[in-house]
Protein backbone atom coordinates (compact mmCIF):
# COMPACT_ATOMS: atom_id res chain seq x y z
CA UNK A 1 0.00 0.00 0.00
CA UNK A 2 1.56 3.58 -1.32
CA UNK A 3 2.21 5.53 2.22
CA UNK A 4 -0.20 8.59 2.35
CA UNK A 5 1.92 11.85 2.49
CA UNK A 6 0.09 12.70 5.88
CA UNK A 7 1.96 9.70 7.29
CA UNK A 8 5.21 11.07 5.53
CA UNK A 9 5.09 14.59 7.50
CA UNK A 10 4.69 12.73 10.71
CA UNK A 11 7.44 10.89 10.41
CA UNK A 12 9.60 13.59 9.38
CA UNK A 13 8.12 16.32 12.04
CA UNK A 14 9.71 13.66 14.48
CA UNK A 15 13.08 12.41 12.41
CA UNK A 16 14.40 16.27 11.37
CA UNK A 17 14.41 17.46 14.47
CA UNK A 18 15.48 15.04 16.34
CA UNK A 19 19.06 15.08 14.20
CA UNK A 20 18.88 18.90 14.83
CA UNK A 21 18.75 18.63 18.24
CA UNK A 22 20.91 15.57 18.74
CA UNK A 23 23.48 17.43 16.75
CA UNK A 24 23.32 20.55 19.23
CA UNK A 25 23.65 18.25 22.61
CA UNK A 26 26.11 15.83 21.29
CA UNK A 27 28.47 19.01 20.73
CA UNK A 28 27.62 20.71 23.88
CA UNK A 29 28.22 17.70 25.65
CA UNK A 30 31.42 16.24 23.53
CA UNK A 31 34.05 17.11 25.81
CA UNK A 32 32.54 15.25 28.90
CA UNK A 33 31.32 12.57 26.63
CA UNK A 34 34.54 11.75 25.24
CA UNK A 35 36.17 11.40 28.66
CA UNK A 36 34.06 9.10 29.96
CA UNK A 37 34.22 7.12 27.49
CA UNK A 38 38.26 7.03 27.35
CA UNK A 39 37.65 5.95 30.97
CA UNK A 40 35.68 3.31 29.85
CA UNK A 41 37.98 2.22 27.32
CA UNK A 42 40.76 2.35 30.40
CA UNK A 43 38.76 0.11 32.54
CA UNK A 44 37.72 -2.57 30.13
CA UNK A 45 41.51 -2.70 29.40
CA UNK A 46 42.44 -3.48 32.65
CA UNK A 47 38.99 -5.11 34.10
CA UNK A 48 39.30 -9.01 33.50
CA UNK A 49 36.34 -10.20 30.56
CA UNK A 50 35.35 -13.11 30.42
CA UNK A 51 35.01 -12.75 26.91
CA UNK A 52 38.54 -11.31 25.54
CA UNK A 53 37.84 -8.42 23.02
CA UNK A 54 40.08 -7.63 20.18
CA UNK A 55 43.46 -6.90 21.87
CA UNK A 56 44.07 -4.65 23.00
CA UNK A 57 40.34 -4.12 24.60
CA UNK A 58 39.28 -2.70 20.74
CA UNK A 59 42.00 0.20 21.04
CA UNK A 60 39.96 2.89 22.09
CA UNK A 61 36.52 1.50 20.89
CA UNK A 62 34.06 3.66 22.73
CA UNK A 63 36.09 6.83 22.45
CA UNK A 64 35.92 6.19 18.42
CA UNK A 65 32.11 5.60 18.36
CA UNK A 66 31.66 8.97 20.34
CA UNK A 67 33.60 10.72 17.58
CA UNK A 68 32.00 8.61 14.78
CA UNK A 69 28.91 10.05 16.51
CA UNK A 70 29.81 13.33 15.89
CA UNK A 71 30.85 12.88 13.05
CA UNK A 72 27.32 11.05 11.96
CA UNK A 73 24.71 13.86 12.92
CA UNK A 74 27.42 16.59 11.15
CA UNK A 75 26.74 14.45 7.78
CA UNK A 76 23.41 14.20 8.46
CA UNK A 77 22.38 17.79 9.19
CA UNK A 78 24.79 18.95 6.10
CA UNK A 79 22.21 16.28 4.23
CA UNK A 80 19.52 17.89 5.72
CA UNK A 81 20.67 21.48 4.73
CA UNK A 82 21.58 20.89 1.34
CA UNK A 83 18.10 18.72 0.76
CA UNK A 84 16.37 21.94 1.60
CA UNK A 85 18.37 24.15 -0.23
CA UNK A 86 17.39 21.75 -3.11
CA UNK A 87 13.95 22.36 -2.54
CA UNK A 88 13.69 25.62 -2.54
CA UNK A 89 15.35 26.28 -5.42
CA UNK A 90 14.16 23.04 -7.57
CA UNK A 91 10.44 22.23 -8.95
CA UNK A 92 9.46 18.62 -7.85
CA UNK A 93 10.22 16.39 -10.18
CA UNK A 94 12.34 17.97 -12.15
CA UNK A 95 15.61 16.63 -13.94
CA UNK A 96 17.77 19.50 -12.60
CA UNK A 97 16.02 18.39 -8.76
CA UNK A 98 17.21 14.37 -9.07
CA UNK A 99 20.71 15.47 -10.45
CA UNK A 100 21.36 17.45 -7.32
CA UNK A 101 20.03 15.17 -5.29
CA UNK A 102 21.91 12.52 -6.79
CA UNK A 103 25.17 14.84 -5.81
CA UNK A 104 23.79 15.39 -2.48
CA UNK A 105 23.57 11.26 -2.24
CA UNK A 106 27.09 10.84 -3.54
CA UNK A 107 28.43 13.42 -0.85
CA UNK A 108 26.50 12.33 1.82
CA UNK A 109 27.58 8.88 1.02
CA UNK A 110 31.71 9.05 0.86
CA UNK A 111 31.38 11.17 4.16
CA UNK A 112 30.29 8.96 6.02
CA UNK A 113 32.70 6.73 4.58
CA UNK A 114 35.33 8.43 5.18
CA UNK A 115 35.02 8.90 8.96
CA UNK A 116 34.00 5.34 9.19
CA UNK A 117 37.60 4.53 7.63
CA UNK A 118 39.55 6.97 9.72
CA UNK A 119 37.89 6.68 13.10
CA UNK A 120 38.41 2.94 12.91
CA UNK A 121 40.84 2.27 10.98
CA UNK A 122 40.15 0.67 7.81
CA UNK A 123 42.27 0.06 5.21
CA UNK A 124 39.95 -1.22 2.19
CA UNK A 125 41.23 -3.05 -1.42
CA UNK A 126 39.33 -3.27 -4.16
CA UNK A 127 39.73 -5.54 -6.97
CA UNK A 128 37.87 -5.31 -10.34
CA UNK A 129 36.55 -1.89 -10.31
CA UNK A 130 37.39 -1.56 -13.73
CA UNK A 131 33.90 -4.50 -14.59
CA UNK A 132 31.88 -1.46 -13.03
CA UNK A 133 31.57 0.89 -15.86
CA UNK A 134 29.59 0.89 -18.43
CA UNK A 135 25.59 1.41 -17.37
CA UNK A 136 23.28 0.73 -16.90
CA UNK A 137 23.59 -1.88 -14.53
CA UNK A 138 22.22 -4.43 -11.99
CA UNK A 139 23.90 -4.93 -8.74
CA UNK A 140 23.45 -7.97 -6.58
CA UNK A 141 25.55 -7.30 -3.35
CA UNK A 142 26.25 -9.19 -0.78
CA UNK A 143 25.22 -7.84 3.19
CA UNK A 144 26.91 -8.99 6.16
CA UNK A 145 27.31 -5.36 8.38
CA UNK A 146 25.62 -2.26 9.46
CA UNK A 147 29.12 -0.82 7.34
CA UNK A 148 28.85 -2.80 4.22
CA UNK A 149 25.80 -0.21 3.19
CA UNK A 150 28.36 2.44 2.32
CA UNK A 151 30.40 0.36 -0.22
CA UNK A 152 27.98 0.91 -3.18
CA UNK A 153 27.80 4.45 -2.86
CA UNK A 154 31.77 4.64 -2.14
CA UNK A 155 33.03 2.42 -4.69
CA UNK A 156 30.50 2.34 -7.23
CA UNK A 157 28.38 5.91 -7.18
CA UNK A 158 31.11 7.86 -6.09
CA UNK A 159 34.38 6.22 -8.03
CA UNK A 160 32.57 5.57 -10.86
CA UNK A 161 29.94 8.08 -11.22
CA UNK A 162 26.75 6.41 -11.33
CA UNK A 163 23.49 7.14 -10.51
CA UNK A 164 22.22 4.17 -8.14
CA UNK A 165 18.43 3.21 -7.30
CA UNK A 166 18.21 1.41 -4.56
CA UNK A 167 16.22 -1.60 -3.03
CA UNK A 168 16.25 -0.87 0.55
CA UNK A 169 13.72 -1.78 4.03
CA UNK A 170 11.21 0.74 4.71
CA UNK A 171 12.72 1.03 8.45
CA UNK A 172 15.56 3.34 6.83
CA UNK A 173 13.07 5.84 6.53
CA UNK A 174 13.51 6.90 9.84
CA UNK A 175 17.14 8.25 8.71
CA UNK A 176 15.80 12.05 7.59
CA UNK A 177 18.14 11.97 4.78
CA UNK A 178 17.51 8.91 3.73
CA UNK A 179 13.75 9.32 3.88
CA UNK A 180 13.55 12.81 1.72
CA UNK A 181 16.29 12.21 -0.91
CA UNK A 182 15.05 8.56 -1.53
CA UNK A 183 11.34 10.00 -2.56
CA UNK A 184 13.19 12.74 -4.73
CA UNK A 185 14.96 9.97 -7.15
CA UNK A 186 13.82 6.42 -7.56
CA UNK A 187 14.25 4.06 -4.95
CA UNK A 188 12.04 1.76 -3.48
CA UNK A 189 11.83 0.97 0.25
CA UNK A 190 10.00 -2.38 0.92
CA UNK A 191 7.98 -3.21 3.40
CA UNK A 192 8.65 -6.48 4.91
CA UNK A 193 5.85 -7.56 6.26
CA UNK A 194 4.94 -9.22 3.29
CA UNK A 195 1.42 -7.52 3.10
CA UNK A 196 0.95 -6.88 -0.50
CA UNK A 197 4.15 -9.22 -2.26
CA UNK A 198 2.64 -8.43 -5.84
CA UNK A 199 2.79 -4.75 -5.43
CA UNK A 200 6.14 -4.77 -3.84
CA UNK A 201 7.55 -6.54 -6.57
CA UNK A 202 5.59 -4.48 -9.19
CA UNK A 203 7.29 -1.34 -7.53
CA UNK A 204 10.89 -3.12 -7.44
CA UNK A 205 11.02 -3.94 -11.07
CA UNK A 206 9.60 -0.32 -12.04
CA UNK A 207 13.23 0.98 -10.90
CA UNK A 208 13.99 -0.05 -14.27
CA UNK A 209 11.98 2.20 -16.02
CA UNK A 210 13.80 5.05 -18.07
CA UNK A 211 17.29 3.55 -16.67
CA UNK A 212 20.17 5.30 -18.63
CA UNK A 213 23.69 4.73 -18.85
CA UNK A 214 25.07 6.23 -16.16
CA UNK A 215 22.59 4.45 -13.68
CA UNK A 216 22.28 1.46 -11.53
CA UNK A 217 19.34 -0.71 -9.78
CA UNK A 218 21.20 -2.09 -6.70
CA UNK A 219 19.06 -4.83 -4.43
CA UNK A 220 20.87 -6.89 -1.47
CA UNK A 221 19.60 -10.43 -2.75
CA UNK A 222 19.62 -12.22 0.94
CA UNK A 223 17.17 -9.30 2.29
CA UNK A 224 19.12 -9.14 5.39
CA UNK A 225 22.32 -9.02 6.84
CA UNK A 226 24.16 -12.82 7.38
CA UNK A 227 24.67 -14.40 10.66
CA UNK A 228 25.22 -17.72 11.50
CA UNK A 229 22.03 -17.69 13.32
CA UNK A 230 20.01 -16.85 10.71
CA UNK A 231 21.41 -19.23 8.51
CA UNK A 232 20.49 -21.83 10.49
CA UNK A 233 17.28 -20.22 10.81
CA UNK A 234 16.13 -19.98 7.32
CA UNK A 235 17.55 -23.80 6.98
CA UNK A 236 14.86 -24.99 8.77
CA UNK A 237 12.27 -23.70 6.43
CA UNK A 238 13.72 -25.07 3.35
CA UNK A 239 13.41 -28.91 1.66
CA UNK A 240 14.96 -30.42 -1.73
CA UNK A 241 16.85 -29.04 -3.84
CA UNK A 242 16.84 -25.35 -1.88
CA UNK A 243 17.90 -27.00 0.86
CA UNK A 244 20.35 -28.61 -0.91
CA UNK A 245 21.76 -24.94 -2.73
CA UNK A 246 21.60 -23.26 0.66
CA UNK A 247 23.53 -25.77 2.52
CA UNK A 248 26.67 -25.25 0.37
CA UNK A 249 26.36 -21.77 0.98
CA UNK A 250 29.08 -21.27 4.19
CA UNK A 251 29.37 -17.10 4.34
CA UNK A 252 25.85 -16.06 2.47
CA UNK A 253 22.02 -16.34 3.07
CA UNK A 254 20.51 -18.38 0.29
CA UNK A 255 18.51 -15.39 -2.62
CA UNK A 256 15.55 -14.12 -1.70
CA UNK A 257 14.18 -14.77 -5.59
CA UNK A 258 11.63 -12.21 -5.24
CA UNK A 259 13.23 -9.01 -6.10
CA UNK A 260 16.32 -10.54 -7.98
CA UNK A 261 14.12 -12.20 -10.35
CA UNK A 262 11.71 -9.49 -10.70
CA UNK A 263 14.75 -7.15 -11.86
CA UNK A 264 16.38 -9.54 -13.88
CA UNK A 265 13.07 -10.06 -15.60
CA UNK A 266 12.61 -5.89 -15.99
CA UNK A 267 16.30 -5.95 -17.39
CA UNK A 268 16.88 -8.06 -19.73
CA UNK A 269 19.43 -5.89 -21.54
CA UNK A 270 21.26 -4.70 -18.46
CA UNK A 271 24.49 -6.63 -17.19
CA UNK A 272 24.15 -8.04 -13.66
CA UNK A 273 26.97 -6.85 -11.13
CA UNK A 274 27.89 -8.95 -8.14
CA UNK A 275 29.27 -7.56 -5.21
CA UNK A 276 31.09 -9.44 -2.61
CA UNK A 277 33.09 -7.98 -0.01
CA UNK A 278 35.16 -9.63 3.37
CA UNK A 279 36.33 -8.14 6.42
CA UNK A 280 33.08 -6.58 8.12
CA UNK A 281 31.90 -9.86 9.10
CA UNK A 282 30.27 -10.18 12.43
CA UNK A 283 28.94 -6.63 12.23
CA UNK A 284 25.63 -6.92 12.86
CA UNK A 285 24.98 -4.98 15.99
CA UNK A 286 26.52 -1.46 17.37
CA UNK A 287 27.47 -3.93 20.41
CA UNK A 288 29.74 -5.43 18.35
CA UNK A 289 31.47 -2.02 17.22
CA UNK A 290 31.53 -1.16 20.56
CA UNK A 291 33.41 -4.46 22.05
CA UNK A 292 35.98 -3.12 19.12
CA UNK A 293 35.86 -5.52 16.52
CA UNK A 294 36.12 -3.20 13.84
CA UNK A 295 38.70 -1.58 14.79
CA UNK A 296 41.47 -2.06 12.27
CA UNK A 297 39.79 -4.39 9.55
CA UNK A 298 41.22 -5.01 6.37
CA UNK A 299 38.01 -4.79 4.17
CA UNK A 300 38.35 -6.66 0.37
CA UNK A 301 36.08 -5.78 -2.12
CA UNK A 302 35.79 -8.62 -5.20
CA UNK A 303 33.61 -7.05 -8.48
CA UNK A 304 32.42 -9.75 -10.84
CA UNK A 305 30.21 -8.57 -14.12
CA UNK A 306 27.81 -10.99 -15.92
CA UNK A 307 26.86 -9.94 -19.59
CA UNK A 308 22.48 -9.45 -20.01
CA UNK A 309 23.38 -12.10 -22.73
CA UNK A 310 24.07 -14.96 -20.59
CA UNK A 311 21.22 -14.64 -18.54
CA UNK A 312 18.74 -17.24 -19.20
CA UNK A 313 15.51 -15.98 -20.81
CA UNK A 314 12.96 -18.42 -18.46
CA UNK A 315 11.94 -17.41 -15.16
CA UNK A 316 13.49 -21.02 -13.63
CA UNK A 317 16.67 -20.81 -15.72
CA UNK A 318 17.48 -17.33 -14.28
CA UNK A 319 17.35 -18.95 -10.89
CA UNK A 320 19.75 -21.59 -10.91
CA UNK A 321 21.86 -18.43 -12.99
CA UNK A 322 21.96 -16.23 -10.22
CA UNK A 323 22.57 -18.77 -7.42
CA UNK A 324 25.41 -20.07 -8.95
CA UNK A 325 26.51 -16.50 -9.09
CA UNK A 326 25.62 -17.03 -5.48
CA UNK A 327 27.63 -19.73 -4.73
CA UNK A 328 30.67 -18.43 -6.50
CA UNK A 329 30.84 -15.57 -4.56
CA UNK A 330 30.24 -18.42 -1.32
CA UNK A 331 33.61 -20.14 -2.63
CA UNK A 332 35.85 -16.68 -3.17
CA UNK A 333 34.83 -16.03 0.69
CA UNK A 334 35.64 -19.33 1.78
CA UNK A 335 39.24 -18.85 0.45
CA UNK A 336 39.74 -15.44 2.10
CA UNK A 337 38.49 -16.94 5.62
């Protein structure tokens, strides 16, 4: 069901302002926050843990997410600024009004990139970039983090200059930024609750409509981020020859089929791009930032590129395609762990 705009401005009478003002008291309240959390970082190197974080103690762990913090709301109210400087000086709907916001997304994207590589360390490599270019283009990419959001934007909008749509959950639109620039250019956020499939799909492969060459349709094909647990989990609910394809999967969540087969089917002339990436594993909570286990992480970035002309034209045929695809990208991680 389309959201109503009424339930749009309540939403974002909440969201804005509450990045405004979270913005204000963070900074007010920096200083102290920042030593108590070096104090906390102090004791949990010397306290005995029963459970031994990353040595030593995540090297300063809380004292980087207080600055990654800061460093958060300052990307998000520049968003927020240059999102309304965009509307007051665009007409809605316009080409001149998704360019800039396309800009804005680009920016907004490699900032928050950037401090998440220099507050914790990251060193990132990248191999095949040059299978990213030319558009238009399907992504398929792989999710494992709350980080490995940012490496589509930083390695494929930003490096490369493409315009992404993305697939993405409608809880995101409680982000401000998120929620305004993602109605100004197409993107579809999906609501998982699985109460109108048809229509969610229908809206998914309508991303491909009036795609050009410098754009991209990006979708995260397991529809969540991996963890052991839910591997298991979604074992359980699977018999013959799934069951079979998902238990040779060691590092990914079998494909959703859904929304990869709905944009393969919208596609048919666009090249499928397959994103895998290793070194964020274990990411999937801000506990697990905060016990330090980022800190430091070699992150490697594998790009593989399918031609539209080996995709199979039947509906069954493209499934078997793109979970091989799957399980090739299962077999690179397994030699990198």
């Amino acid at each position: 069901m389309a959201e109503a705009g009424w339930q749009r401005f309540r939403r974002r009478v909440v969201s804005v302002p509450a990045v405004v003002v979270a913005l204000w008291v963070v900074t007010a309240l920096f200083p102290g926050l920042v030593l108590i959390a070096l104090v906390i970082d102090l004791f949990r190197l010397v306290a005995p843990h029963p459970n031994p974080l990353p040595a030593p103690r995540g090297e300063g762990a809380t004292v980087r997410l207080c600055v990654f913090l800061l460093c958060f709301l300052v990307t998000e109210n520049l968003g927020l600024l240059l999102l309304f400087w965009t509307f007051v000086s665009t007409r809605s709907g316009s080409r001149a009004r998704m360019a800039r916001t396309f800009a804005i997304q680009r920016l907004y994207t490699a900032l928050h990139l950037r401090a998440v590589t220099l507050v914790f360390s990251l060193k990132f490599v990248i191999h095949g970039s040059e299978l990213v270019r030319p558009g238009p283009v399907l992504v398929f990419c792989r999710h494992a983090s709350l980080v490995d959001v940012l490496i589509p934007g930083g390695f494929i909008a930003n490096v490369h200059k493409l315009e992404l749509r993305y697939v993405l959950k409608r809880e995101l639109l409680a982000e401000p930024c998120l929620d305004v620039a993602g109605h100004w250019i197409p993107n579809h956020f999906v609501d998982r609750r699985g109460l109108d499939t048809e229509k969610e799909l229908a809206a998914v492969g309508a991303l491909k409509a009036g795609i050009g060459q410098n754009e991209g349709v990006i979708i995260y094909p397991e529809g969540t981020r991996f963890s052991a647990a839910r591997r298991e989990a979604g074992l359980v609910k699977l018999e013959g020859a799934g069951l079979a394809r998902a238990e040779r999967l060691r590092h990914l969540l079998p494909i959703r089929p859904g929304g990869a087969l709905t944009l393969l089917a919208a596609a048919p002339s666009c090249d499928v791009l397959f994103v895998g990436h290793h070194g964020l594993e274990g990411l999937t909570r801000l506990e697990d930032i905060w016990r330090g286990s980022l800190v430091g992480r070699t992150v490697t970035v594998q790009f593989w590129r399918e031609p539209a002309d080996s995709i199979p034209p039947e509906n069954a045929a493209r499934l078997l395609w793109v979970n091989d695809r799957w399980q090739r990208m299962d077999d690179w991680l397994e030699t990198l762990s």
